[in-house]
Each structure stands twice: as structure tokens, then as C-alpha cells.
Protein backbone atom coordinates (compact mmCIF):
# COMPACT_ATOMS: atom_id res chain seq x y z
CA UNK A 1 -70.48 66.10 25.17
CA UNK A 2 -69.84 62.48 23.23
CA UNK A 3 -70.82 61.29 20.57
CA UNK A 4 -71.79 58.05 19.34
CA UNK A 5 -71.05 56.71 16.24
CA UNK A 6 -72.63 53.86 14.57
CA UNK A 7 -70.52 50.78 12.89
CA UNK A 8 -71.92 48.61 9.85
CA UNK A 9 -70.38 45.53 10.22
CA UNK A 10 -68.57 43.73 6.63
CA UNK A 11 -69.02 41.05 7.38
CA UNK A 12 -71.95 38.62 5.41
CA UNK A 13 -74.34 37.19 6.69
CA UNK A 14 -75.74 33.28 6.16
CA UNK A 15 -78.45 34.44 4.10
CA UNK A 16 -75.83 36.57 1.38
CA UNK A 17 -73.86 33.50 1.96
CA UNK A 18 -76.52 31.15 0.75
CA UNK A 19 -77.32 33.83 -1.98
CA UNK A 20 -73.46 34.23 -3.15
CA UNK A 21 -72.85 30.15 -3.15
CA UNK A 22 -76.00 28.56 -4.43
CA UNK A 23 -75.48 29.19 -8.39
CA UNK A 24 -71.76 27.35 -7.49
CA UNK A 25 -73.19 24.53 -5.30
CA UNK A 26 -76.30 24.15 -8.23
CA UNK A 27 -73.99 23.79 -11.15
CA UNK A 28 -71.77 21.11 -8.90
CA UNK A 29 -74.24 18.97 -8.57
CA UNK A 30 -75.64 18.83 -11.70
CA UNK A 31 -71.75 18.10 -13.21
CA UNK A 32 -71.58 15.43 -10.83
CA UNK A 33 -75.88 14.19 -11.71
CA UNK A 34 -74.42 13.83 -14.90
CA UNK A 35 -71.05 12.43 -14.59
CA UNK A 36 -72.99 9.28 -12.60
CA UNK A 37 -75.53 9.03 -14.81
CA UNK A 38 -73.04 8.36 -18.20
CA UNK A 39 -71.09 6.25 -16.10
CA UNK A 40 -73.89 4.84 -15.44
CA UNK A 41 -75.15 3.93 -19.35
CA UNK A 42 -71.49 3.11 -20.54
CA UNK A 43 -70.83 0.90 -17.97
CA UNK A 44 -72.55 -2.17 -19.76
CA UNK A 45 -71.02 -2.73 -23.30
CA UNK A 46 -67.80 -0.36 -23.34
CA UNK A 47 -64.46 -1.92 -22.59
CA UNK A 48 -62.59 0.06 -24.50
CA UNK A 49 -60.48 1.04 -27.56
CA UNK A 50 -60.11 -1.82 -29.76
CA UNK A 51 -61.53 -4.49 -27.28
CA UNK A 52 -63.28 -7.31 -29.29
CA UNK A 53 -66.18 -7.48 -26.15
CA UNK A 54 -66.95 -3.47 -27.14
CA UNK A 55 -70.02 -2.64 -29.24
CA UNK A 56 -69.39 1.38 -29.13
CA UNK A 57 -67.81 3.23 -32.09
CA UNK A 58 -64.20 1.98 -31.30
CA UNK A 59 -64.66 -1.26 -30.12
CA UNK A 60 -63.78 -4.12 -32.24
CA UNK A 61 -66.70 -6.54 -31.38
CA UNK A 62 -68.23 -6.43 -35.07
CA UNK A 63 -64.76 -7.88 -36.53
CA UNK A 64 -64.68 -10.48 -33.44
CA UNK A 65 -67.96 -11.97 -34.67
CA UNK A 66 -67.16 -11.59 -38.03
CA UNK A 67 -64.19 -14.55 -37.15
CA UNK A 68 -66.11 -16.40 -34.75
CA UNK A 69 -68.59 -16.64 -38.18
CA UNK A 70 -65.43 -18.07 -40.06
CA UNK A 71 -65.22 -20.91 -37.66
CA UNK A 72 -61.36 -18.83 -36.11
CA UNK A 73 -61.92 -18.98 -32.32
CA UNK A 74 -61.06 -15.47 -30.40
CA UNK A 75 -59.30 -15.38 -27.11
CA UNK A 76 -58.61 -12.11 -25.18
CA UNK A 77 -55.40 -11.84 -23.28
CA UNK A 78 -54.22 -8.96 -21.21
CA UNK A 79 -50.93 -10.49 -19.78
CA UNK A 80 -47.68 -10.63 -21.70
CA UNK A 81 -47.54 -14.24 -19.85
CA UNK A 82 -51.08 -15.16 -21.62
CA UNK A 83 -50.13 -13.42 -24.75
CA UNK A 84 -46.62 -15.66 -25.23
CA UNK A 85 -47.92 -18.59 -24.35
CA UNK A 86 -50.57 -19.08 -26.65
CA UNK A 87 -48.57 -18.31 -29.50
CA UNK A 88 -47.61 -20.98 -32.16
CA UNK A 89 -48.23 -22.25 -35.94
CA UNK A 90 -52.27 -22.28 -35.46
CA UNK A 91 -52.09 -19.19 -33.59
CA UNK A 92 -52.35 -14.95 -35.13
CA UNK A 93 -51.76 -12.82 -32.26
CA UNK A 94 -52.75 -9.36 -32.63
CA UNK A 95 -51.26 -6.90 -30.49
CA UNK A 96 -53.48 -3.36 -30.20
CA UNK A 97 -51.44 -1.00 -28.24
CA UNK A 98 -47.44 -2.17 -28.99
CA UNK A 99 -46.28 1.13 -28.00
CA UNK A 100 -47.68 -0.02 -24.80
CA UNK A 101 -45.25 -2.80 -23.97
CA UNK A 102 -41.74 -1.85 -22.36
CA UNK A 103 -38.38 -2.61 -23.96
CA UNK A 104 -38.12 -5.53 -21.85
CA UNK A 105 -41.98 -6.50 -22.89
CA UNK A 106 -40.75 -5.97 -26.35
CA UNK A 107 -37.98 -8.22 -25.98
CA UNK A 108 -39.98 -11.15 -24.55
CA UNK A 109 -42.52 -10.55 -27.32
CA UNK A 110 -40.55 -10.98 -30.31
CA UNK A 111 -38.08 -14.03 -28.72
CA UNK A 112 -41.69 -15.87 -28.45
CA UNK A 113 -43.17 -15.16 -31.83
CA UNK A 114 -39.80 -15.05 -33.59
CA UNK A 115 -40.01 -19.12 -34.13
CA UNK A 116 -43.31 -19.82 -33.39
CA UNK A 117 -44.70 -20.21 -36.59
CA UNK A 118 -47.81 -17.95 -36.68
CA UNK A 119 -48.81 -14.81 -37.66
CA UNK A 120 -48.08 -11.57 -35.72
CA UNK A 121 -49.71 -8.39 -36.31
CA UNK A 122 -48.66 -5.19 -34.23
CA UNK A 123 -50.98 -2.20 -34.71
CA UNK A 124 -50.47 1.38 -34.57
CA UNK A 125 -46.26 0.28 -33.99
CA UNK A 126 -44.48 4.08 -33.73
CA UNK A 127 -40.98 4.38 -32.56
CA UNK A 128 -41.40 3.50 -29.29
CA UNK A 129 -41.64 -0.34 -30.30
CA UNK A 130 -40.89 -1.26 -33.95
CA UNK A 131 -36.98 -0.82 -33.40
CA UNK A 132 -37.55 -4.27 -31.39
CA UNK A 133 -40.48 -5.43 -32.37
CA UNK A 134 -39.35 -5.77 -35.83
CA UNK A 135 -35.88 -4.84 -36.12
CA UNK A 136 -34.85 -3.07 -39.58
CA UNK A 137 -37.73 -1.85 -39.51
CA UNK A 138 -38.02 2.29 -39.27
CA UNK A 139 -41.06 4.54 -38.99
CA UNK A 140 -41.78 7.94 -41.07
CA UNK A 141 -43.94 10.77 -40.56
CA UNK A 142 -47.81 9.58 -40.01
CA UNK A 143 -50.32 9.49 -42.46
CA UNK A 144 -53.83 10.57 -42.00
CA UNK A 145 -56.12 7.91 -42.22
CA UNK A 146 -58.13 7.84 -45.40
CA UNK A 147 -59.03 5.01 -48.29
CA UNK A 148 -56.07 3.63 -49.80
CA UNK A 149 -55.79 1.29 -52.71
CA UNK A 150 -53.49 -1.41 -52.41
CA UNK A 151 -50.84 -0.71 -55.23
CA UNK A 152 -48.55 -3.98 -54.22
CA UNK A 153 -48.73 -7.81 -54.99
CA UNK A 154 -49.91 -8.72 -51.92
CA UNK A 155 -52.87 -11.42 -52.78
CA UNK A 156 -54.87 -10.42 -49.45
CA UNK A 157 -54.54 -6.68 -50.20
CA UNK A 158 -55.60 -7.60 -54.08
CA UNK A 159 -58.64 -9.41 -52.52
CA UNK A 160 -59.80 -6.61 -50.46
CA UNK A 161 -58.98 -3.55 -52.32
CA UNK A 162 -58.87 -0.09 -51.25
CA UNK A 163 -59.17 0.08 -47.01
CA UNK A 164 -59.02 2.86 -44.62
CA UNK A 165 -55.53 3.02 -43.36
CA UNK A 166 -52.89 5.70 -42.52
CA UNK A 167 -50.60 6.39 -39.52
CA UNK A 168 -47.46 4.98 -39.72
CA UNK A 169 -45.46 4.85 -42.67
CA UNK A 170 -43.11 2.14 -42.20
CA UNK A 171 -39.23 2.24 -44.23
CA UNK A 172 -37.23 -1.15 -44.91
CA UNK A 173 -34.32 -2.01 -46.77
CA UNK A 174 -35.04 -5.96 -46.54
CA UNK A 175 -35.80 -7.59 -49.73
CA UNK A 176 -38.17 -9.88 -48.35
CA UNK A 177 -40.66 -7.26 -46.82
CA UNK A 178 -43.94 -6.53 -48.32
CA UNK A 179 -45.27 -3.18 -48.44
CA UNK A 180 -49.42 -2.02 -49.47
CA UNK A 181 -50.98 0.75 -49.18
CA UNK A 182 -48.27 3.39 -49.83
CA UNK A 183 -48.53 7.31 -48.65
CA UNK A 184 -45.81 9.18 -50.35
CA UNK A 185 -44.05 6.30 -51.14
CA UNK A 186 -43.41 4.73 -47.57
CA UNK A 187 -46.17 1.82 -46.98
CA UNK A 188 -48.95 1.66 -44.10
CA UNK A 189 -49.17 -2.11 -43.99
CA UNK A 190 -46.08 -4.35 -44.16
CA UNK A 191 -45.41 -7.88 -44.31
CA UNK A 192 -42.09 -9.11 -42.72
CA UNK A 193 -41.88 -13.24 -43.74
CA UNK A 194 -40.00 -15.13 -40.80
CA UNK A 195 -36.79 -16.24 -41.24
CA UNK A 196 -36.08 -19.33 -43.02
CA UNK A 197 -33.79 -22.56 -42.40
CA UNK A 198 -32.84 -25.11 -45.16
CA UNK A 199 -34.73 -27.57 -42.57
CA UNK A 200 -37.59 -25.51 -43.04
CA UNK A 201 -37.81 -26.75 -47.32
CA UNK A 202 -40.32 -29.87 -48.40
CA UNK A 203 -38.12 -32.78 -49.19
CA UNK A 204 -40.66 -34.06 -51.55
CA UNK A 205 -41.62 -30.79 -53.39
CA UNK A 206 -38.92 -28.18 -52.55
CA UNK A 207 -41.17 -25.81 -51.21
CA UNK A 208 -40.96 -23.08 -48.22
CA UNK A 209 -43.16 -24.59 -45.40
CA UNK A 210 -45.04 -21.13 -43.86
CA UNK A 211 -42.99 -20.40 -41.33
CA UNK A 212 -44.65 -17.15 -40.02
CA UNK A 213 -44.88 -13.88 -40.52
CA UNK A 214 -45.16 -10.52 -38.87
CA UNK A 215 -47.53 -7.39 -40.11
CA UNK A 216 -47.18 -4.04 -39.13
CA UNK A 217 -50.47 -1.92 -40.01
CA UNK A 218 -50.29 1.81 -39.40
CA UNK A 219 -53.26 2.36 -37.96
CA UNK A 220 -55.92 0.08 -36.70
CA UNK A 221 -59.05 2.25 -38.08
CA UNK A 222 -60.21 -0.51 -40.07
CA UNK A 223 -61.06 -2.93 -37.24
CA UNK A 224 -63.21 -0.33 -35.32
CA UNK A 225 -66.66 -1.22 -35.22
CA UNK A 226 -67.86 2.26 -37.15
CA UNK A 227 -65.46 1.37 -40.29
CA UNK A 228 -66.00 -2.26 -40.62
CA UNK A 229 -68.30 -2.24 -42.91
CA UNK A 230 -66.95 0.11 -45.17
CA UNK A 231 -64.92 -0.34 -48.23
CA UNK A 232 -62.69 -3.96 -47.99
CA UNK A 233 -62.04 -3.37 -44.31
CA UNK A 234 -63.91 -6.42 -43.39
CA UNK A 235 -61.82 -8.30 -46.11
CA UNK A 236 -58.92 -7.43 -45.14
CA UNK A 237 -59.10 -7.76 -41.38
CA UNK A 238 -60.88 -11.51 -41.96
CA UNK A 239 -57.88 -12.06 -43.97
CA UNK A 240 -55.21 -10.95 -41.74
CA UNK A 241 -56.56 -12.11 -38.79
CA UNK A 242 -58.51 -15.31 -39.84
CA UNK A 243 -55.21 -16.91 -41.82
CA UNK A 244 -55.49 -19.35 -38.77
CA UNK A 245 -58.13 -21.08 -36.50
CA UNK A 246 -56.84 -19.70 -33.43
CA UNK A 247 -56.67 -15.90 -33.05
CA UNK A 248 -55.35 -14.49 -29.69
CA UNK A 249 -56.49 -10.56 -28.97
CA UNK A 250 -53.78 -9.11 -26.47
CA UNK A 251 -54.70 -6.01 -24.88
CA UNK A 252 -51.52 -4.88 -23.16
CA UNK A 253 -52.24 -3.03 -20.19
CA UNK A 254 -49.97 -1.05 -17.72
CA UNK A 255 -50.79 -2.95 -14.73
CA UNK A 256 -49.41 -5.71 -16.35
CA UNK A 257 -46.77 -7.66 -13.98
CA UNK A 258 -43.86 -8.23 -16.70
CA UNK A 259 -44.00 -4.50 -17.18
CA UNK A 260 -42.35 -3.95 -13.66
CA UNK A 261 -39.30 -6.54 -14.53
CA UNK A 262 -37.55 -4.41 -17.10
CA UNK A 263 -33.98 -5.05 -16.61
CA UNK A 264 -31.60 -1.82 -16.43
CA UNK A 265 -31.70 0.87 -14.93
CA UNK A 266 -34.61 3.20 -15.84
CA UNK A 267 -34.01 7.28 -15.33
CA UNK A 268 -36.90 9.29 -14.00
CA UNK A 269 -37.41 10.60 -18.06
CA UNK A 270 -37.94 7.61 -19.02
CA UNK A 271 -41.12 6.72 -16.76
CA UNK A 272 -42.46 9.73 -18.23
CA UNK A 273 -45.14 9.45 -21.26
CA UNK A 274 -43.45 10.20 -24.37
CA UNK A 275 -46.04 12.94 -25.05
CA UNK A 276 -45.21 14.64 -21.92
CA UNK A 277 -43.50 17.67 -23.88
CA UNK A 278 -47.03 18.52 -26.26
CA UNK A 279 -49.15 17.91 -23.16
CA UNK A 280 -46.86 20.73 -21.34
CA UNK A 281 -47.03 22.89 -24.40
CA UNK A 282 -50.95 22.38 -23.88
CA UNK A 283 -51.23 23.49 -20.75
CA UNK A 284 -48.93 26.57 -21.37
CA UNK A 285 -51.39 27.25 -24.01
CA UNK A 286 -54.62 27.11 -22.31
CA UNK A 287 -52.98 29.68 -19.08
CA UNK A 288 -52.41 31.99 -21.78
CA UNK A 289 -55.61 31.66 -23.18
CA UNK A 290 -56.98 31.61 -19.65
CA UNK A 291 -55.65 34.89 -18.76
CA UNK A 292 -56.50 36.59 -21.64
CA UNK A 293 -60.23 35.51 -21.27
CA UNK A 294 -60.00 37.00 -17.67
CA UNK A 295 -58.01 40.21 -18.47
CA UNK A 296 -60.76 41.23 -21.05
CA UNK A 297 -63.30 40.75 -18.64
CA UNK A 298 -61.36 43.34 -16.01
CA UNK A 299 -62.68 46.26 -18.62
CA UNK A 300 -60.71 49.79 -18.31
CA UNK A 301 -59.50 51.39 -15.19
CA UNK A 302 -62.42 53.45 -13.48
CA UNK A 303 -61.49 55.87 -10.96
CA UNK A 304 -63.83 55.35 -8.10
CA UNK A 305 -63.98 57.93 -4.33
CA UNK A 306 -62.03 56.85 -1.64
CA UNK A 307 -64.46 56.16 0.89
CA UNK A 308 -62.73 57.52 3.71
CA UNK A 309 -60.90 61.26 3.57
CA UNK A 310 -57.15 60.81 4.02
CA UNK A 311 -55.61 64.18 4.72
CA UNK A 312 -52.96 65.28 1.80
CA UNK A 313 -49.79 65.07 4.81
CA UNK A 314 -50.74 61.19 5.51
CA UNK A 315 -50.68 60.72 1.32
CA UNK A 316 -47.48 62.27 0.90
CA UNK A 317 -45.56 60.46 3.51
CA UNK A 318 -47.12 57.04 2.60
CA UNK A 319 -45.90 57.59 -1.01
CA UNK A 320 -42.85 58.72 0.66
CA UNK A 321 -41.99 55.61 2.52
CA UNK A 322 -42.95 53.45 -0.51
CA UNK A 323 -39.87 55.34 -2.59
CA UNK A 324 -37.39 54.63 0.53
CA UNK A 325 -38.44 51.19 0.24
CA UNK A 326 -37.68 50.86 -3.30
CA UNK A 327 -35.10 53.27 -2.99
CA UNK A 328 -36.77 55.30 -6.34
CA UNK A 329 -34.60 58.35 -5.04
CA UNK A 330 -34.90 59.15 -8.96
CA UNK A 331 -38.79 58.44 -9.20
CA UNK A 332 -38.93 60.99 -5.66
CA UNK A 333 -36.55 63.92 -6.99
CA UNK A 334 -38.62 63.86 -10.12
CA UNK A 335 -41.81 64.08 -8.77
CA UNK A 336 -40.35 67.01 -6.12
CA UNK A 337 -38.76 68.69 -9.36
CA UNK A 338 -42.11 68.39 -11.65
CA UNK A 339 -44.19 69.44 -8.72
CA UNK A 340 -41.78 72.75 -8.54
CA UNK A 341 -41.80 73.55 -11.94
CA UNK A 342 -45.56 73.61 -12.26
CA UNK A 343 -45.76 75.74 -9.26
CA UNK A 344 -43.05 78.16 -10.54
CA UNK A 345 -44.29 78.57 -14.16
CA UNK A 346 -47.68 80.77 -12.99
CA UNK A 347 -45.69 82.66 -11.00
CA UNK A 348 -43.02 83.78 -13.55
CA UNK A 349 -45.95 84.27 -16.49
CA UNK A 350 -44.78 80.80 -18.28
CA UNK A 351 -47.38 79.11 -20.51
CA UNK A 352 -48.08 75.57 -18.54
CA UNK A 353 -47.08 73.92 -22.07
CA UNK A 354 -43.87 75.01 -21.28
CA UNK A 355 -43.49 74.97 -17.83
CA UNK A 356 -41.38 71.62 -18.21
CA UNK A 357 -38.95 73.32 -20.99
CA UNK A 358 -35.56 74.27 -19.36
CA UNK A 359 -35.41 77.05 -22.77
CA UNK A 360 -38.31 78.98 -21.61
CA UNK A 361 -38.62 78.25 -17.42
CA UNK A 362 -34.81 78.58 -16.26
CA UNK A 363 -34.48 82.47 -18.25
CA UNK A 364 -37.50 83.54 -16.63
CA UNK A 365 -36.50 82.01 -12.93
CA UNK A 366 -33.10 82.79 -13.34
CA UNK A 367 -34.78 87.05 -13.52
CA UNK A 368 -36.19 86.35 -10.51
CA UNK A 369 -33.21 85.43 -8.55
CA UNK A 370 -31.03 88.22 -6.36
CA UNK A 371 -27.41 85.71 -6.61
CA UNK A 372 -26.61 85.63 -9.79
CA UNK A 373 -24.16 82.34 -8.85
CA UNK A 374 -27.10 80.00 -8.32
CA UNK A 375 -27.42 77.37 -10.90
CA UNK A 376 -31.66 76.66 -11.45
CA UNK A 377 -30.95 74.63 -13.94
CA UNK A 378 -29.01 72.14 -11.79
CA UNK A 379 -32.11 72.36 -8.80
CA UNK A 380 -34.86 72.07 -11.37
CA UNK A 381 -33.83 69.14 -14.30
CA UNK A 382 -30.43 68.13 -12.74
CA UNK A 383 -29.43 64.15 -12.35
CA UNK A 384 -30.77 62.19 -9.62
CA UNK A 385 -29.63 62.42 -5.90
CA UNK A 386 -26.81 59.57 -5.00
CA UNK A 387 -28.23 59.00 -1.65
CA UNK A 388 -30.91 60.02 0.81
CA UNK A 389 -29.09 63.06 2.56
CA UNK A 390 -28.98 64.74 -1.39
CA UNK A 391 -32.41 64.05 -1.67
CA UNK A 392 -33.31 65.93 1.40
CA UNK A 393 -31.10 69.10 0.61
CA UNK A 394 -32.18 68.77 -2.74
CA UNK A 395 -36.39 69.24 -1.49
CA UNK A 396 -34.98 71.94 0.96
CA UNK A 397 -33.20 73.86 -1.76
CA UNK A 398 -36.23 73.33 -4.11
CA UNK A 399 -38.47 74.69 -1.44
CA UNK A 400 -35.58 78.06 -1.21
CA UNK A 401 -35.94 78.69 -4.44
CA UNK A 402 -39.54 79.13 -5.09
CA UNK A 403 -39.82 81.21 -1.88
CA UNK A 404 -37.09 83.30 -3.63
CA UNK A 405 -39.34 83.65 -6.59
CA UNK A 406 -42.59 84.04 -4.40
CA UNK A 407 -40.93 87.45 -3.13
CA UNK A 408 -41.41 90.14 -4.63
């Protein structure tokens, strides 16, 4: 007679497919819906951090006007090539982004505005640029960025009063330097005069001629559109930036041209961002976090039916070969020796509590036994086999002795 048995197929249909996948595919599109559609409304005024054509929160077009109203004309520049040669005595070039520039960049920069005549002002400046930018010059630990009163005798800082700067702190040992706007001691804006030439004195009245300076302000907060009109930042941004009718706005950018003809040789660290090490610790961070979020979801173990029958022989030798592979020849003769003491300990009248305790099993085996010269203890909590032959003999002798016991 045969039978027939009936399959159920695993596999899943289109329909559970459909069912499974359309939550996924629904919140996909509506990322993406979205993602087009702020592109979409930002894509008119926003040109970015500190650009002069921006009307958004940290665009700079309020204080562009605001000069354009005080008769200074405003040029943007996003070339090292435009940014050099418009410089001169009529010109104040304002850098955004100087950690931006390469060493090379750098270079170039200050041999143009060194001589020039005009006024340079470098915002933000960290380490990665003052060194060159304006040498002498060193950089402490930021600031936060909060209202500040002036506390120097700077006349344009004594015009506008207290502004909202931080960020850099900036440390000097020349005597000519003029620091405002001190955190701790260290000041956020400072004023570096040009150098000076005895050709550079008034015959007639024995006067410096303004030769030019350079300003380093530690953050440019005050020229964003959303601080402007708070405390003197308009003064003192019309006053830095409007000491001359020409004022060029460079906006270095990476795709600049000059930036791939840095001279020397340039390791692979050093094309790497210089946060590259806090971004990594990021990252590390939010795995961790990651895999915590998941693990909690797992919940407790829950012991669920196999849902096939496996007979107890196929078990045994599966776990078997698993402990060759590893070649846990201690894991095996422990479970062989646990299994043997549990069976042994009903047999000789041993509480199971102690069935495991070699002070109250091995007497009570050891009355059981007709040779006297066998060692139980050795058989039942004795080291681990050296090799796979001992491990056999030892299961065989294990198997001897509870037979032993077993008669009566």
C-alpha cells in the first residue's frame, strides 16, 4: 500500500510579496517626495554659508546691502586668481572659509595682500591657516559665541560696542597687534598693522601713510543674516568691511584650480579632512548605539518545538561531530561524566543535590564495586582526555562502571 503525502511549499507568493514590501516601497517614496520638493523651495535664494547673494539664516546678503547702502561696491570671487588680483589700497578682501585654502593657497594669499595696501580680514582662521596666513600668530581653545564687549582701544570696536563673537582665541607676542573682545584673556578679533618702511612716512607731516592691515575675527556669527541686526554687529561689520570703497567677498571653494598646484609632496593623511578622527569616533558611536537599539528589541530567549521529530541517536552524534570539530574533548568528557553521575546517584540512594559532590557520590559507588583497585574518582571528575582514543575508552569505561553498579 503507498501513501501519499502532501508538501506546503515555503516559498511566498506575489501577493505576501506585495504585502511584506509595500510599507518599505511607501515610506521610499515619500523620503524621496520630500527630498525633491525642499530642493525644490531652497533652490531659489540659498547659496550658502556666508554668501552675500543668500537671504536664509546664514547667508550674508543683509550685511551686503547694508555696504552697497554706504556707497562700498561688493564683488564675489570664488577663485584664488580673482581673489589676488583684485586686491590693493581701495580694496578689503574678506576671506570666509581660510581653513579652506591649501598651504600653497595660503602662501599665494598672503605674498598678494602682504604689500598691497588694503585691508584683509580672514574669518573663522583655526590652525589649519593662521600659521601662514598671519605668521606669529597662534590659536587657543575656541570660544562659544556669545555678546562680548570690546574691552580694548580699538576706535571701531569703541564705536560698535558689545558684538556676538567667539571661536577662536587668537595669542601674539607682537607689540603692534590689536586685540578686542577677549575670552579668558586671549582676544576673538585681532588687528595685525602691515609692515612699515621709512618710505612709507609723510615728508611734510611725519605721519604713517595706512599701509594695510590684516584682521582675524574668530567667528563670523556677526555677519549672518539672523544676527545682523542685533547688538553693534551691523557697526562693526560696516566698519570692518566698509573702511574702503571696494570690498571683494572670496568664497574659496575646493574645486578651485590653484588648489591642485600645491607644491610638495602631499601623503595620503594629508588629503584627509582634519576632522576625519571625530567623524570616525561618530560613527563608532552610532554602531554601538545601533546595536543596542536592535539587541533590546530581540527580547529573552523563548524555547519554541522543533517542528520536525529528530530521534535522540541523530542529536547525539550531531553534537558529537560539532565537539570533534572544535576539538572540546573537555566540553565532551564533561558532558559524558555529568550525564553518568546523574544516572548513578538514584541508583546508589544519593540526593540529586549531591549527585555532583565527589564527598558523598564516589563512597557510595565505590560500595558498589566488586575490585576494590578501581579508582571512580579518576572515571567520574578526573582531568580531561589528551586525545580522541582517551576519550573513547574513557565513555567505554564510564559505560562499565554504571553497569557494575546496575547489578545487583
Amino acid at each position: 500500500m503507498t501513501s501519499t503525502t502532501g508538501s506546503t511549499s515555503l516559498a511566498l507568493t506575489t501577493g505576501q510579496v506585495w504585502t511584506r514590501a509595500r510599507g518599505l516601497l511607501l515610506a521610499l517614496a515619500i523620503l524621496v517626495t520630500a527630498a525633491i520638493v525642499m530642493a525644490a523651495l531652497t533652490s531659489g535664494g540659498h547659496h550658502g554659508r556666508l554668501d552675500p547673494r543668500s537671504a536664509d539664516q546664514y547667508g550674508s546678503r543683509a550685511a551686503a546691502e547694508l555696504l552697497r547702502g554706504s556707497g562700498v561696491s561688493v564683488e564675489v570671487v570664488t577663485t584664488l586668481d580673482e581673489a589676488t588680483a583684485a586686491t590693493g589700497p581701495d580694496t578689503t578682501l574678506l576671506v570666509t572659509q581660510p581653513d579652506l585654502l591649501t598651504v600653497h593657497q595660503q602662501r599665494l594669499l598672503r605674498d598678494a595682500t602682504a604689500l598691497s595696501g588694503g585691508r584683509t580680514v580672514h574669518l573663522g582662521a583655526g590652525p589649519p591657516s593662521v600659521g601662514v596666513l598671519a605668521p606669529g600668530i597662534r590659536t587657543s581653545t575656541p570660544a562659544p559665541v556669545t555678546a562680548r564687549a570690546p574691552r580694548c582701544p580699538l576706535p571701531i570696536a569703541d564705536r560698535a560696542g558689545a558684538v556676538d563673537l567667539g571661536g577662536e582665541r587668537y595669542v601674539t607676542d607682537s607689540p603692534g597687534a590689536e586685540g578686542c573682545y577677549p575670552s579668558d584673556g586671549a582676544p576673538t578679533l585681532l588687528r595685525i598693522p602691515a609692515a612699515q618702511t621709512d618710505s612709507d612716512m609723510d615728508a611734510g607731516t611725519g605721519t604713517d601713510r595706512d599701509a594695510g592691515d590684516t584682521v582675524l575675527l574668530g567667528s563670523p556669527d556677526l555677519l549672518y543674516n539672523d544676527r545682523l541686526d542685533q547688538r553693534g554687529n551691523a557697526s562693526l561689520a560696516l566698519q570692518l568691511l566698509g573702511s574702503r570703497p571696494h570690498l571683494v567677498w572670496y568664497l574659496p571653494s575646493l574645486s578651485d584650480a590653484s588648489a591642485a598646484q600645491d607644491s610638495g609632496d602631499s601623503g595620503f593623511l594629508d588629503l584627509i579632512p582634519s576632522g576625519w578622527l571625530w567623524g570616525t569616533f561618530q560613527l563608532f558611536l552610532a554602531a554601538v548605539l545601533a546595536a543596542v537599539w536592535r539587541a533590546r528589541r530581540l527580547g529573552p530567549l523563548v524555547a519554541e518545538r522543533l517542528p520536525v521529530a529528530i530521534r535522540a541517536s541523530e542529536a547525539t552524534e550531531g553534537r558529537a561531530r560539532l565537539y570533534r570539530r572544535a576539538n572540546a574533548r573537555d566540553h565532551a568528557a564533561s558532558a559524558l561524566r555529568s550525564a553518568a553521575r546523574d544516572r548513578l546517584a538514584p541508583l546508589l540512594g544519593v540526593p540529586a543535590a549531591e549527585a555532583h559532590s565527589p564527598a558523598s557520590l564516589i563512597p557510595a559507588v565505590s560500595s558498589r564495586l566488586a575490585d576494590t583497585t578501581k579508582d571512580p574518582h579518576t572515571l567520574l571528575f578526573g582531568p580531561a582526555p589528551a586525545d580522541d582514543a582517551t576519550l573513547i575508552r574513557l565513555a567505554d569505561q564510564l559505560d562499565a562502571l554504571e553497569r557494575e553498579v546496575r547489578t545487583p
